[in-house]
N, C-alpha and C. Protein backbone atom coordinates (compact mmCIF):
# COMPACT_ATOMS: atom_id res chain seq x y z
N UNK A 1 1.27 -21.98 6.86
CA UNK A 1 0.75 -22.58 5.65
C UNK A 1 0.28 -21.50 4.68
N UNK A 2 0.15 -21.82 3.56
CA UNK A 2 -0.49 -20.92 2.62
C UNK A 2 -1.66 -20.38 2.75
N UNK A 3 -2.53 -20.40 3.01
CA UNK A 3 -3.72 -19.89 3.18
C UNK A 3 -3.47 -19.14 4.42
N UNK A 4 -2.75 -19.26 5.61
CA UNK A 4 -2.73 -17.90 6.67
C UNK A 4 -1.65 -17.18 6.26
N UNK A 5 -0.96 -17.72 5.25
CA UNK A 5 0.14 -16.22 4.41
C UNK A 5 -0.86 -15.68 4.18
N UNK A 6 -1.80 -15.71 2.60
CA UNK A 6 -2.61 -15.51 2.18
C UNK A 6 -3.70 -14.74 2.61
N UNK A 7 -4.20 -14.98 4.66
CA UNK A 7 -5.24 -13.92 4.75
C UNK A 7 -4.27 -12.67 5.71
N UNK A 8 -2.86 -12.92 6.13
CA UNK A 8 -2.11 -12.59 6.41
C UNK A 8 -1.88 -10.76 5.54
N UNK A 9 -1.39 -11.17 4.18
CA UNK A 9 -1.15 -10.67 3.43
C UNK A 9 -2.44 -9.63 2.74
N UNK A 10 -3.51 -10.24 2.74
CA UNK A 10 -4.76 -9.74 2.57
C UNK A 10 -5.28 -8.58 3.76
N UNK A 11 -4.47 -9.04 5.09
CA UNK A 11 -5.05 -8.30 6.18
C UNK A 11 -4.14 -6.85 5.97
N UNK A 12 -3.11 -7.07 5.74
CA UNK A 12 -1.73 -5.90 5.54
C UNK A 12 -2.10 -5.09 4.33
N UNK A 13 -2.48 -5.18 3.09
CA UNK A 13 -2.38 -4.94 2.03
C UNK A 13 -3.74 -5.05 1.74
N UNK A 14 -5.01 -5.61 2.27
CA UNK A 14 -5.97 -5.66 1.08
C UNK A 14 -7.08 -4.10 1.04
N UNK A 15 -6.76 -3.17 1.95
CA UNK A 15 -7.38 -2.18 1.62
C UNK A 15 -6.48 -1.14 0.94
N UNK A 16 -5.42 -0.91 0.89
CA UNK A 16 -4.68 -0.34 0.13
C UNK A 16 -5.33 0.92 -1.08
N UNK A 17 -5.92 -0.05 -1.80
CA UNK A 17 -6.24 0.24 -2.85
C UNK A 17 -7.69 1.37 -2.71
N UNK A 18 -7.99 1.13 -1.13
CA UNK A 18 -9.28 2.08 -0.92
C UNK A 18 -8.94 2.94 0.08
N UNK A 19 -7.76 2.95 0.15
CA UNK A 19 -6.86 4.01 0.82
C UNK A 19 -7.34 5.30 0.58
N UNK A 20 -7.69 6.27 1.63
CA UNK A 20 -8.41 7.68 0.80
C UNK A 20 -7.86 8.68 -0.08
N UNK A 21 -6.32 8.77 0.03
CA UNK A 21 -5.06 9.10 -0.71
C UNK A 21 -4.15 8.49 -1.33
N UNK A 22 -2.75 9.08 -1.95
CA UNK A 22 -2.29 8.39 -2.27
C UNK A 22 -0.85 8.17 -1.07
N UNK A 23 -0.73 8.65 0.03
CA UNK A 23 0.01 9.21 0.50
C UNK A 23 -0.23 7.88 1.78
N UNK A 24 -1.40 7.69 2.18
CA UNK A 24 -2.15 7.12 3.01
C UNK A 24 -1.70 5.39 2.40
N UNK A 25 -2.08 5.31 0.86
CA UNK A 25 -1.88 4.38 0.42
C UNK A 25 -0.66 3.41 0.57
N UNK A 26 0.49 5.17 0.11
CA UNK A 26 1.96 4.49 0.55
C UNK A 26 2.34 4.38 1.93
N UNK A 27 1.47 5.18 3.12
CA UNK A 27 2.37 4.73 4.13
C UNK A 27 1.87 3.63 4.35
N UNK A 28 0.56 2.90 4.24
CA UNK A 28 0.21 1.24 3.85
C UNK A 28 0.92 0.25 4.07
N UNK A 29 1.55 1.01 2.72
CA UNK A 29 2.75 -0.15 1.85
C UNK A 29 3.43 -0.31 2.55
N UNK A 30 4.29 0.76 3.23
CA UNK A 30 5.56 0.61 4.02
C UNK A 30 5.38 0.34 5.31
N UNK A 31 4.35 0.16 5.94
CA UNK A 31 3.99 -0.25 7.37
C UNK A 31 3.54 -1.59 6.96
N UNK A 32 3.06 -1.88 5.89
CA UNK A 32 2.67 -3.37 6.03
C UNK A 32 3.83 -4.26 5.82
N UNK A 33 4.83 -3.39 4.82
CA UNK A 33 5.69 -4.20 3.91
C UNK A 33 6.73 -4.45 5.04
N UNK A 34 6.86 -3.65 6.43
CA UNK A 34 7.96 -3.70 7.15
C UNK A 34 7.54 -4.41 8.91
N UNK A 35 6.15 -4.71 8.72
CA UNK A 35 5.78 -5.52 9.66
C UNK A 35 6.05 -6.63 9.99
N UNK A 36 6.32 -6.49 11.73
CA UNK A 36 7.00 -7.80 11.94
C UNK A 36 6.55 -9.11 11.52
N UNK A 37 5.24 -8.79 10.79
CA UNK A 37 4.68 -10.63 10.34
C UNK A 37 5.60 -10.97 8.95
N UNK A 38 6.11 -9.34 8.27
CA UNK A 38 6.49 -9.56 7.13
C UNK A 38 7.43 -9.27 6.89
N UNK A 39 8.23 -8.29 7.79
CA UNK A 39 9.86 -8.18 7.30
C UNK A 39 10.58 -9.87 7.36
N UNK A 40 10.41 -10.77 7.98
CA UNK A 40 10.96 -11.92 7.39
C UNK A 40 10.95 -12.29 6.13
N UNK A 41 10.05 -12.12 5.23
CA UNK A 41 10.02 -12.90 4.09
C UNK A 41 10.17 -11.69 3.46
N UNK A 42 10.48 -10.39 3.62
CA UNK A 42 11.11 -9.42 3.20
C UNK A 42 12.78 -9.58 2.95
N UNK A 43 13.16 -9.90 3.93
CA UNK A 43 14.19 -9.67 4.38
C UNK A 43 14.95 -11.26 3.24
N UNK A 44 14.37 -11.83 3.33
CA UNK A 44 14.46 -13.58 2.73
C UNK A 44 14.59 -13.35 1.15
N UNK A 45 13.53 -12.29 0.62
CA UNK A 45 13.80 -12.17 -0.74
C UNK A 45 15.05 -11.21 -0.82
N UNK A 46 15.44 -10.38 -0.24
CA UNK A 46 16.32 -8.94 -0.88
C UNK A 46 18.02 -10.24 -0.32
N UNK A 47 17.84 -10.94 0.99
CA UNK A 47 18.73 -12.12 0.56
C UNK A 47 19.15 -13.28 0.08
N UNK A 48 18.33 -13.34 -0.31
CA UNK A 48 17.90 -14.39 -1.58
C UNK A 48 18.58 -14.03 -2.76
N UNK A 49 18.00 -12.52 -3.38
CA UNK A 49 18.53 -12.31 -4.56
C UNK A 49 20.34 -11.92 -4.22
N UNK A 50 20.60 -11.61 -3.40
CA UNK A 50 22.15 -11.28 -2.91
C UNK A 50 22.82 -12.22 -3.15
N UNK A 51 22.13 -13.98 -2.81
CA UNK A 51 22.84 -15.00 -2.16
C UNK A 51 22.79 -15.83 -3.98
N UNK A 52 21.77 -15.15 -4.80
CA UNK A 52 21.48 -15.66 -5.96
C UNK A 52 22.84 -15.13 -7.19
N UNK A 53 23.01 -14.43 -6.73
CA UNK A 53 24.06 -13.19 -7.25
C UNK A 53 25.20 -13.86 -7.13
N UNK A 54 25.11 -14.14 -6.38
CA UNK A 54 27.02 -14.53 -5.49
C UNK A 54 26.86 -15.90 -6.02
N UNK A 55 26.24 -16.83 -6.38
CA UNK A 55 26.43 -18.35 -6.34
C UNK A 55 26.54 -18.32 -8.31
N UNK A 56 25.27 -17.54 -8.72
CA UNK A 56 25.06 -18.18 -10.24
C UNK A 56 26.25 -17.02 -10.73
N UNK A 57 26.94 -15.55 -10.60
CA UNK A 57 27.53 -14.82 -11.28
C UNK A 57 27.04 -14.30 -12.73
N UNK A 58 25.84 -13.98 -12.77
CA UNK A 58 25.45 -13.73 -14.27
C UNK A 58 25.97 -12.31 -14.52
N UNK A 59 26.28 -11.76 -16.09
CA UNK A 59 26.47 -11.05 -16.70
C UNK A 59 25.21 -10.19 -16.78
N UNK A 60 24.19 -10.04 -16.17
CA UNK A 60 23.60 -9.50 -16.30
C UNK A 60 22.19 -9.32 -15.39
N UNK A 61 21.66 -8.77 -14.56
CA UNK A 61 21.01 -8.54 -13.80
C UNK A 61 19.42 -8.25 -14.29
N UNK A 62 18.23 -8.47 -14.35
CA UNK A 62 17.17 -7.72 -14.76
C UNK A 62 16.04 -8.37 -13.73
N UNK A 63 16.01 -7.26 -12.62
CA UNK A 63 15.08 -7.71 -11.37
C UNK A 63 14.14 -6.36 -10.92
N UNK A 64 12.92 -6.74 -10.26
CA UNK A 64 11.86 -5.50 -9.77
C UNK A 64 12.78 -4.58 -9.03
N UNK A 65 12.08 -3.67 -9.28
CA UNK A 65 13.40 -2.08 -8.85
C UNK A 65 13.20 -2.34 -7.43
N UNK A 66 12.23 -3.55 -6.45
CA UNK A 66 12.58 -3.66 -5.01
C UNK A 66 14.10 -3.78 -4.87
N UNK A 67 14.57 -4.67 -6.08
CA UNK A 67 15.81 -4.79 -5.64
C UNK A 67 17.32 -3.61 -5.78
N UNK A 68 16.81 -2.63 -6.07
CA UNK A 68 17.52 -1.21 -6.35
C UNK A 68 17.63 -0.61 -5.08
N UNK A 69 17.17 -1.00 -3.79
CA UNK A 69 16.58 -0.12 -2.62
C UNK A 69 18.02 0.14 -2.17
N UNK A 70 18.41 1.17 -2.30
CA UNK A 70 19.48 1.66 -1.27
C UNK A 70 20.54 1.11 -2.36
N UNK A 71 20.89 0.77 -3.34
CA UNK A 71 21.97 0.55 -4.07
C UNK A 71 22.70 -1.13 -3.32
N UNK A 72 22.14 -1.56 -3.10
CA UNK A 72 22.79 -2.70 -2.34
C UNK A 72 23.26 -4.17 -3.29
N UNK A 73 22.25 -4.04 -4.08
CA UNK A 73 21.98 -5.51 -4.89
C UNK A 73 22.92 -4.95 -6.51
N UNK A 74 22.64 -3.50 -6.72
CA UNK A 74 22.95 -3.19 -7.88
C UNK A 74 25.13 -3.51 -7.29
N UNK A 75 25.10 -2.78 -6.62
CA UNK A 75 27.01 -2.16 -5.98
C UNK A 75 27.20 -4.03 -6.31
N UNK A 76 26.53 -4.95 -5.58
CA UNK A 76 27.02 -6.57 -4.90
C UNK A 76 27.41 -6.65 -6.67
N UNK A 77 26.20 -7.11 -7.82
CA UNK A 77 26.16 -6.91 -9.33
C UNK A 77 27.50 -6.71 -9.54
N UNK A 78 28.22 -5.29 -9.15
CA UNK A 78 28.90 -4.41 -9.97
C UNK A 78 30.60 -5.19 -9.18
N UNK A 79 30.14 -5.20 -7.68
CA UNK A 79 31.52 -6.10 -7.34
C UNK A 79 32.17 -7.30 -7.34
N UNK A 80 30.71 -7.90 -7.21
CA UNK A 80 30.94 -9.58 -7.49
C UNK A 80 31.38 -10.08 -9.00
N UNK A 81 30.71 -9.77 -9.72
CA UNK A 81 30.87 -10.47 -11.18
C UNK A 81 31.22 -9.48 -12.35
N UNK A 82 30.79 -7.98 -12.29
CA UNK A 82 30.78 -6.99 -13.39
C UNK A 82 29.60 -7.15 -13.85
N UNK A 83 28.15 -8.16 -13.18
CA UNK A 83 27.08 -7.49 -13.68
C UNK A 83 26.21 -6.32 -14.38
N UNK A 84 25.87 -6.19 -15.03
CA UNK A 84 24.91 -5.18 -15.71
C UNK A 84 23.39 -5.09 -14.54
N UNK A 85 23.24 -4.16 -14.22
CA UNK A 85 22.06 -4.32 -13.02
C UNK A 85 20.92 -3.53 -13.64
N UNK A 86 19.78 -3.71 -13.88
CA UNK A 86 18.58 -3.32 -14.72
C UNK A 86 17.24 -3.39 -13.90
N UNK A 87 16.62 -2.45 -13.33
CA UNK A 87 15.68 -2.11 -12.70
C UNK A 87 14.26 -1.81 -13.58
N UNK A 88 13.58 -2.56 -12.98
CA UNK A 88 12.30 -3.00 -13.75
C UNK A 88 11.35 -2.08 -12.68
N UNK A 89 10.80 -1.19 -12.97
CA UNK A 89 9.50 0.14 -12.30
C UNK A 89 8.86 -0.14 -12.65
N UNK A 90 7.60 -0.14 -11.56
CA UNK A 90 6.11 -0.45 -12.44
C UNK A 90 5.31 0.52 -10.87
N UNK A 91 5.75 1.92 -11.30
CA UNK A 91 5.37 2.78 -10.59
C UNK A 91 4.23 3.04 -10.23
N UNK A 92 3.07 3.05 -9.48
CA UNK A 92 1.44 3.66 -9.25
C UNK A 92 1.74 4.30 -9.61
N UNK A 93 2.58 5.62 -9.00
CA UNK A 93 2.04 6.89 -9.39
C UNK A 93 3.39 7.20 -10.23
N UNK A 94 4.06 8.64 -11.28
CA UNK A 94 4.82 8.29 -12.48
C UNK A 94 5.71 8.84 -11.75
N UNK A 95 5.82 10.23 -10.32
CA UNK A 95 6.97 11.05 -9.74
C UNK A 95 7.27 10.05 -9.18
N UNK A 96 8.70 9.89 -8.90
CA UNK A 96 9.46 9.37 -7.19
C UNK A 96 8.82 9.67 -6.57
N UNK A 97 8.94 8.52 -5.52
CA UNK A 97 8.21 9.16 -4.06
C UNK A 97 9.58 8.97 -3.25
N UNK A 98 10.79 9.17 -3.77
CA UNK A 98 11.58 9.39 -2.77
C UNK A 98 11.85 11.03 -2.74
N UNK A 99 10.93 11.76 -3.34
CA UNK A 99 11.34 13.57 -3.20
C UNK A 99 11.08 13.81 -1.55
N UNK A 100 11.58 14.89 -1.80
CA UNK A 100 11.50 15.25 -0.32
C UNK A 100 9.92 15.99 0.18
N UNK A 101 9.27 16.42 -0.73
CA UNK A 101 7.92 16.21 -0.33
C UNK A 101 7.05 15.40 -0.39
N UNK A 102 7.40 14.49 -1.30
CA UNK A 102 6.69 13.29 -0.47
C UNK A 102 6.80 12.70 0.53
N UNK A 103 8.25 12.43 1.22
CA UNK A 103 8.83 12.02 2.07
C UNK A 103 8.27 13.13 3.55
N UNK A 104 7.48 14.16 3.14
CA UNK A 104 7.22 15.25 4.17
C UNK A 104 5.78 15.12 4.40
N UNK A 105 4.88 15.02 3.54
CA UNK A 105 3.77 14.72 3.50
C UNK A 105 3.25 13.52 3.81
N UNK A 106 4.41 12.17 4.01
CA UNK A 106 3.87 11.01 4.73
C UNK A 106 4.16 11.14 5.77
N UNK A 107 5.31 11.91 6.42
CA UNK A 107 5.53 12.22 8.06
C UNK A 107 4.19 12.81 8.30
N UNK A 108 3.75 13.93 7.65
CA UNK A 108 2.67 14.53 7.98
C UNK A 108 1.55 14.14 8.75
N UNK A 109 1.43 13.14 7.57
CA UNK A 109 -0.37 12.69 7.76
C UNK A 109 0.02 11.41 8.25
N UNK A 110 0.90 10.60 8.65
CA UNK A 110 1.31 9.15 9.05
C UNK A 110 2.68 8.91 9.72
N UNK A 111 2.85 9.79 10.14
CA UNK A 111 4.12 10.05 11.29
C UNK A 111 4.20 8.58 11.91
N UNK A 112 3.62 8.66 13.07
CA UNK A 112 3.45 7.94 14.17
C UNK A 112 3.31 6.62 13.36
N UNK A 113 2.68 6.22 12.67
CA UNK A 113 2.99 4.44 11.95
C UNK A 113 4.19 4.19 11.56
N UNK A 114 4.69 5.29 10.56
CA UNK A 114 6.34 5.01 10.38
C UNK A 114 7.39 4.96 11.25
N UNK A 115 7.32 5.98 12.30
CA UNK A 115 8.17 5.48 13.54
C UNK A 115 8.11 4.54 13.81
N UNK A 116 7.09 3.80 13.86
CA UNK A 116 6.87 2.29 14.67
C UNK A 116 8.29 1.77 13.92
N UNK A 117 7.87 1.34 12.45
CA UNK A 117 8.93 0.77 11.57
C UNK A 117 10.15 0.54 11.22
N UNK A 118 10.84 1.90 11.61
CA UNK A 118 11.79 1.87 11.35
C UNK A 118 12.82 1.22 11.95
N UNK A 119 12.46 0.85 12.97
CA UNK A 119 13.42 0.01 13.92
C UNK A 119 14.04 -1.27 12.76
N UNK A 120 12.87 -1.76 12.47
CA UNK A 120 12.57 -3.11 11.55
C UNK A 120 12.96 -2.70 10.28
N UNK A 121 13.13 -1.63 10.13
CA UNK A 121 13.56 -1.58 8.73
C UNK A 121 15.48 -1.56 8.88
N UNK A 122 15.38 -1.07 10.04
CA UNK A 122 17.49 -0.59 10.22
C UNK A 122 17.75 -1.90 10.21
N UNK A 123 17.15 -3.21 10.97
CA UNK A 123 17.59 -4.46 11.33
C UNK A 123 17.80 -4.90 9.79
N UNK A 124 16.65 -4.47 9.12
CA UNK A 124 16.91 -5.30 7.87
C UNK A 124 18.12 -4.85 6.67
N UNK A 125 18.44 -3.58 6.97
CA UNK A 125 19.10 -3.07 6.15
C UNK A 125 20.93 -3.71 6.68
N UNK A 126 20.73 -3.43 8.22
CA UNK A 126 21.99 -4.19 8.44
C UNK A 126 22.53 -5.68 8.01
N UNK A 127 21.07 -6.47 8.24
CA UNK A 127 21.27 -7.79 7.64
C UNK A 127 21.75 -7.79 5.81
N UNK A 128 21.06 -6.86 5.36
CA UNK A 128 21.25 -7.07 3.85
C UNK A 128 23.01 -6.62 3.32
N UNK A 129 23.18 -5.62 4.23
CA UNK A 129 24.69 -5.09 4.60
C UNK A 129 25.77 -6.38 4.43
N UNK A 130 24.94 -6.78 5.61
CA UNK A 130 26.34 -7.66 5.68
C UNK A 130 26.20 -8.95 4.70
N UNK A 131 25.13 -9.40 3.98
CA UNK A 131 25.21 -9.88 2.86
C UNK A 131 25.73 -9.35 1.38
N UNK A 132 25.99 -8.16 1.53
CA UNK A 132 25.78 -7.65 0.01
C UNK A 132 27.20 -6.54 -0.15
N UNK A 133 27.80 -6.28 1.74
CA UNK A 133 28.68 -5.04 1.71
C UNK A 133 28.09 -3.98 1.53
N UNK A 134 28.85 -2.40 1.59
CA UNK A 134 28.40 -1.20 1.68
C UNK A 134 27.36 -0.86 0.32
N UNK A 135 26.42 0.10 0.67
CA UNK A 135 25.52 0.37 -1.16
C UNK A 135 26.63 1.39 -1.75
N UNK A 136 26.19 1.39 -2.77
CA UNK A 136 26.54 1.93 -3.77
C UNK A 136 26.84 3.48 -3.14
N UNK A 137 27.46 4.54 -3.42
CA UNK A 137 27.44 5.82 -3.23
C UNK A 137 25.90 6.20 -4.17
N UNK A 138 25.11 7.26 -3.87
CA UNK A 138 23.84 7.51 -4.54
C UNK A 138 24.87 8.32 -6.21
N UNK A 139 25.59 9.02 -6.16
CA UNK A 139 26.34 9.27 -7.65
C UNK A 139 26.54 8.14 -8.58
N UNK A 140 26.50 6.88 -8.11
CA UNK A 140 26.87 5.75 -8.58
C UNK A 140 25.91 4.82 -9.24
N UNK A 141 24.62 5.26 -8.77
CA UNK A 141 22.91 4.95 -8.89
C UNK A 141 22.66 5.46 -10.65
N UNK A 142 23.43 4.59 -11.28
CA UNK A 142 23.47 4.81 -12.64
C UNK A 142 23.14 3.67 -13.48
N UNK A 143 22.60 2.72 -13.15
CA UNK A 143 21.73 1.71 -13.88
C UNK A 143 20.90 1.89 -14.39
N UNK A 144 20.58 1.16 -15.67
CA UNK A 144 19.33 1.49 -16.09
C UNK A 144 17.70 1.32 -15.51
N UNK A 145 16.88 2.24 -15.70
CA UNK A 145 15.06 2.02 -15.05
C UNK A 145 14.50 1.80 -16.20
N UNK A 146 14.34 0.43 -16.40
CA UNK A 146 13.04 0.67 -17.36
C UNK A 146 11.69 0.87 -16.98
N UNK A 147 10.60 1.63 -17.51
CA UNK A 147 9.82 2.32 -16.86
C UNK A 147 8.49 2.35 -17.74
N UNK A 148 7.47 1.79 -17.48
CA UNK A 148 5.87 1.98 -17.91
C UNK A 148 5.96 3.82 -18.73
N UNK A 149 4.85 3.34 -19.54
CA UNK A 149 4.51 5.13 -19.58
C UNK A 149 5.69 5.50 -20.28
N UNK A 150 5.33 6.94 -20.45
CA UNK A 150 6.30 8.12 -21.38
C UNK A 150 6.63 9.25 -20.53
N UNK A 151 7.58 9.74 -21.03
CA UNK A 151 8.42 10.75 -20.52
C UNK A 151 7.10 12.16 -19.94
N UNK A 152 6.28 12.48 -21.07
CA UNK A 152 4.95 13.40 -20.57
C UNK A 152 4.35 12.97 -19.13
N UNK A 153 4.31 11.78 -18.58
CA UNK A 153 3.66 11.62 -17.24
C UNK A 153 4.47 11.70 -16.23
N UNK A 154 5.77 12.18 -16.27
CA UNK A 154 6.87 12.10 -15.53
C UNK A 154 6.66 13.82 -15.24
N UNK A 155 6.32 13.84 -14.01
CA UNK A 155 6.81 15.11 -12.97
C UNK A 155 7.85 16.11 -13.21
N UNK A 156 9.11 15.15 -12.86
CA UNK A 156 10.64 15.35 -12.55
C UNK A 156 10.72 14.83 -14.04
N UNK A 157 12.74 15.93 -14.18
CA UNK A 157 12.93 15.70 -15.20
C UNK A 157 13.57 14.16 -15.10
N UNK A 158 13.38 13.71 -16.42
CA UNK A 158 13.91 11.95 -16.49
C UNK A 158 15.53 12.50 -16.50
N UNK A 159 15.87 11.25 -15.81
CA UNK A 159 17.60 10.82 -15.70
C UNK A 159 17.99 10.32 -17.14
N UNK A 160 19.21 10.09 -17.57
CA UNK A 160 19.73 9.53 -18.58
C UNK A 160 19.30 8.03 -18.73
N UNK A 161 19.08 7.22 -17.18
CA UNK A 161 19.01 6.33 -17.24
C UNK A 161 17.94 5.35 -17.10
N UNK A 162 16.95 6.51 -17.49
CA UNK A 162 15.08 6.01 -17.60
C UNK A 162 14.92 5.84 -18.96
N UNK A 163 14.48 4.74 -19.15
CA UNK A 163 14.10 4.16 -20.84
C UNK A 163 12.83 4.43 -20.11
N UNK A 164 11.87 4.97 -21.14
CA UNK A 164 10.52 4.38 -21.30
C UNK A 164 9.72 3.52 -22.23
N UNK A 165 9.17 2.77 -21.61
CA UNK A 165 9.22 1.60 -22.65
C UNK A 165 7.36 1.48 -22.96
N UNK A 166 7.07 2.35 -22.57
CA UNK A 166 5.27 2.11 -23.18
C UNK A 166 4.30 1.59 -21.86
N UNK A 167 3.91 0.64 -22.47
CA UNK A 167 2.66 -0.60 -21.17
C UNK A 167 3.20 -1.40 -20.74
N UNK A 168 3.46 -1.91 -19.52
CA UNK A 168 3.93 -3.38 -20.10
C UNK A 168 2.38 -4.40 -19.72
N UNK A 169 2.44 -4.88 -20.58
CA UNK A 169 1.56 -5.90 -21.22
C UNK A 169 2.00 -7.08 -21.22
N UNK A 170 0.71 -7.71 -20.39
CA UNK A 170 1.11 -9.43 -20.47
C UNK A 170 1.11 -10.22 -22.01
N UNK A 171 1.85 -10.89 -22.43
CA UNK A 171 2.04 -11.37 -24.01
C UNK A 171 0.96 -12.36 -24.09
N UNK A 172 -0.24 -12.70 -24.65
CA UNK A 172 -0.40 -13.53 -24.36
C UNK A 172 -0.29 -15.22 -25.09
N UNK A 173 -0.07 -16.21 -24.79
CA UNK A 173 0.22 -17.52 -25.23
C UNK A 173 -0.05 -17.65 -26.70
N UNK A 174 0.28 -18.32 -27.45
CA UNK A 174 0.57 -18.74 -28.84
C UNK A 174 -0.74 -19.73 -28.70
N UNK A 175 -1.96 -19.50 -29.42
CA UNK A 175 -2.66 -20.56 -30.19
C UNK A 175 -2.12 -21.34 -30.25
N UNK A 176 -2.63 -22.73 -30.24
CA UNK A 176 -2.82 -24.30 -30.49
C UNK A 176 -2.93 -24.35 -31.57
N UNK A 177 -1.91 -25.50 -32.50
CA UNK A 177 -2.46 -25.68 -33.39
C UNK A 177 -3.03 -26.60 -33.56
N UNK A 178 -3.95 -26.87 -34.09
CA UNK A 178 -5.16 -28.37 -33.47
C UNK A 178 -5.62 -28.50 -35.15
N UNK A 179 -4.96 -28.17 -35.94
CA UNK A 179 -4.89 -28.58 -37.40
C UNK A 179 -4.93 -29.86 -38.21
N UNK A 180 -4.21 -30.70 -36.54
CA UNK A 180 -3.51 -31.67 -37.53
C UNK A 180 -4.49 -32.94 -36.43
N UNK A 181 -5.04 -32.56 -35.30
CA UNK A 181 -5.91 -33.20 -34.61
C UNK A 181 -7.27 -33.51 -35.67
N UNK A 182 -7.39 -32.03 -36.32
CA UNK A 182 -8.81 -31.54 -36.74
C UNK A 182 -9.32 -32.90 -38.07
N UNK A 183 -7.67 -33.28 -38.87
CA UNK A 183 -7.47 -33.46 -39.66
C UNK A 183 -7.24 -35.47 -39.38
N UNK A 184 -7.48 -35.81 -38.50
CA UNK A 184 -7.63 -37.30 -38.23
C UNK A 184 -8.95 -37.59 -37.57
């Protein structure tokens, strides 16, 4: 039921944010995000959007860069219909954390949690496989990122295919007009 998702999700994720690093923070993410309470409904969204792909055929793709992971959803996009595939970042921090020192510094200090994972992560990647076919070659990882922030908070040099687009900011709702209430 909702409410034991809810303290579920709270138990995985709700210290995160008081994580003593940022490194600590992400291996968090990825031990919570790949836990067996949660790679199901992991696994449910990345085939979901596969199975969403294949049924509606849109011209055009614009989904959270979860769905960029490994080129899987963008390649399905590019084979199924000639989609346009558009990755939406809303990065914590502004570098990749797929560099190779970051990727060294979470073995470091959080080795032993990520081993646990990975088992659960290969299962899921095979499942998404065989929904979606082979990923993309990484040369091929040429979609657009739209991306929070400006090019100055960026580490690494930007790709061709990083727009930066500012804040993103919730819009908020259009006033009532109660003019014509006011007026009877």
């Amino acid at each position: 039921d909702a409410d034991r998702w809810a303290d579920l999700m709270d138990g995985l994720f709700g210290g995160l944010c008081s994580a003593p690093d940022w490194t600590a923070s992400l291996a968090g993410m990825i031990c919570s995000a790949t836990a067996e309470e949660v790679a199901e409904g992991h696994a449910a969204i990345q085939l979901g959007g596969a199975r969403m792909v294949k049924k509606v055929s849109p011209a055009i793709v614009v989904a959270d860069s979860a769905y960029q992971s490994g080129g899987r959803i963008p390649g399905l996009c590019q084979r199924h219909c000639g989609a346009k595939f558009v990755a939406l970042q809303c990065p914590g921090r502004p570098e990749p954390w797929g560099r190779a020192m970051v990727w060294m510094g979470l073995f470091r200090k959080h080795g032993s949690e990520i081993k646990k994972v990975i088992p659960i992560g290969a299962d899921m990647d095979r499942r998404l496989e065989e929904e979606t076919g082979p990923p993309l070659p990484q040369e091929e990882h040429t979609w657009l990122r739209l991306l929070p922030g400006c090019r100055a908070l960026v580490e690494r040099s930007a790709e061709k295919q990083d727009v930066f687009v500012g804040a993103f900011l919730s819009i908020p709702a259009a006033p009532l007009d109660t003019s014509s209430e006011l007026a009877s």
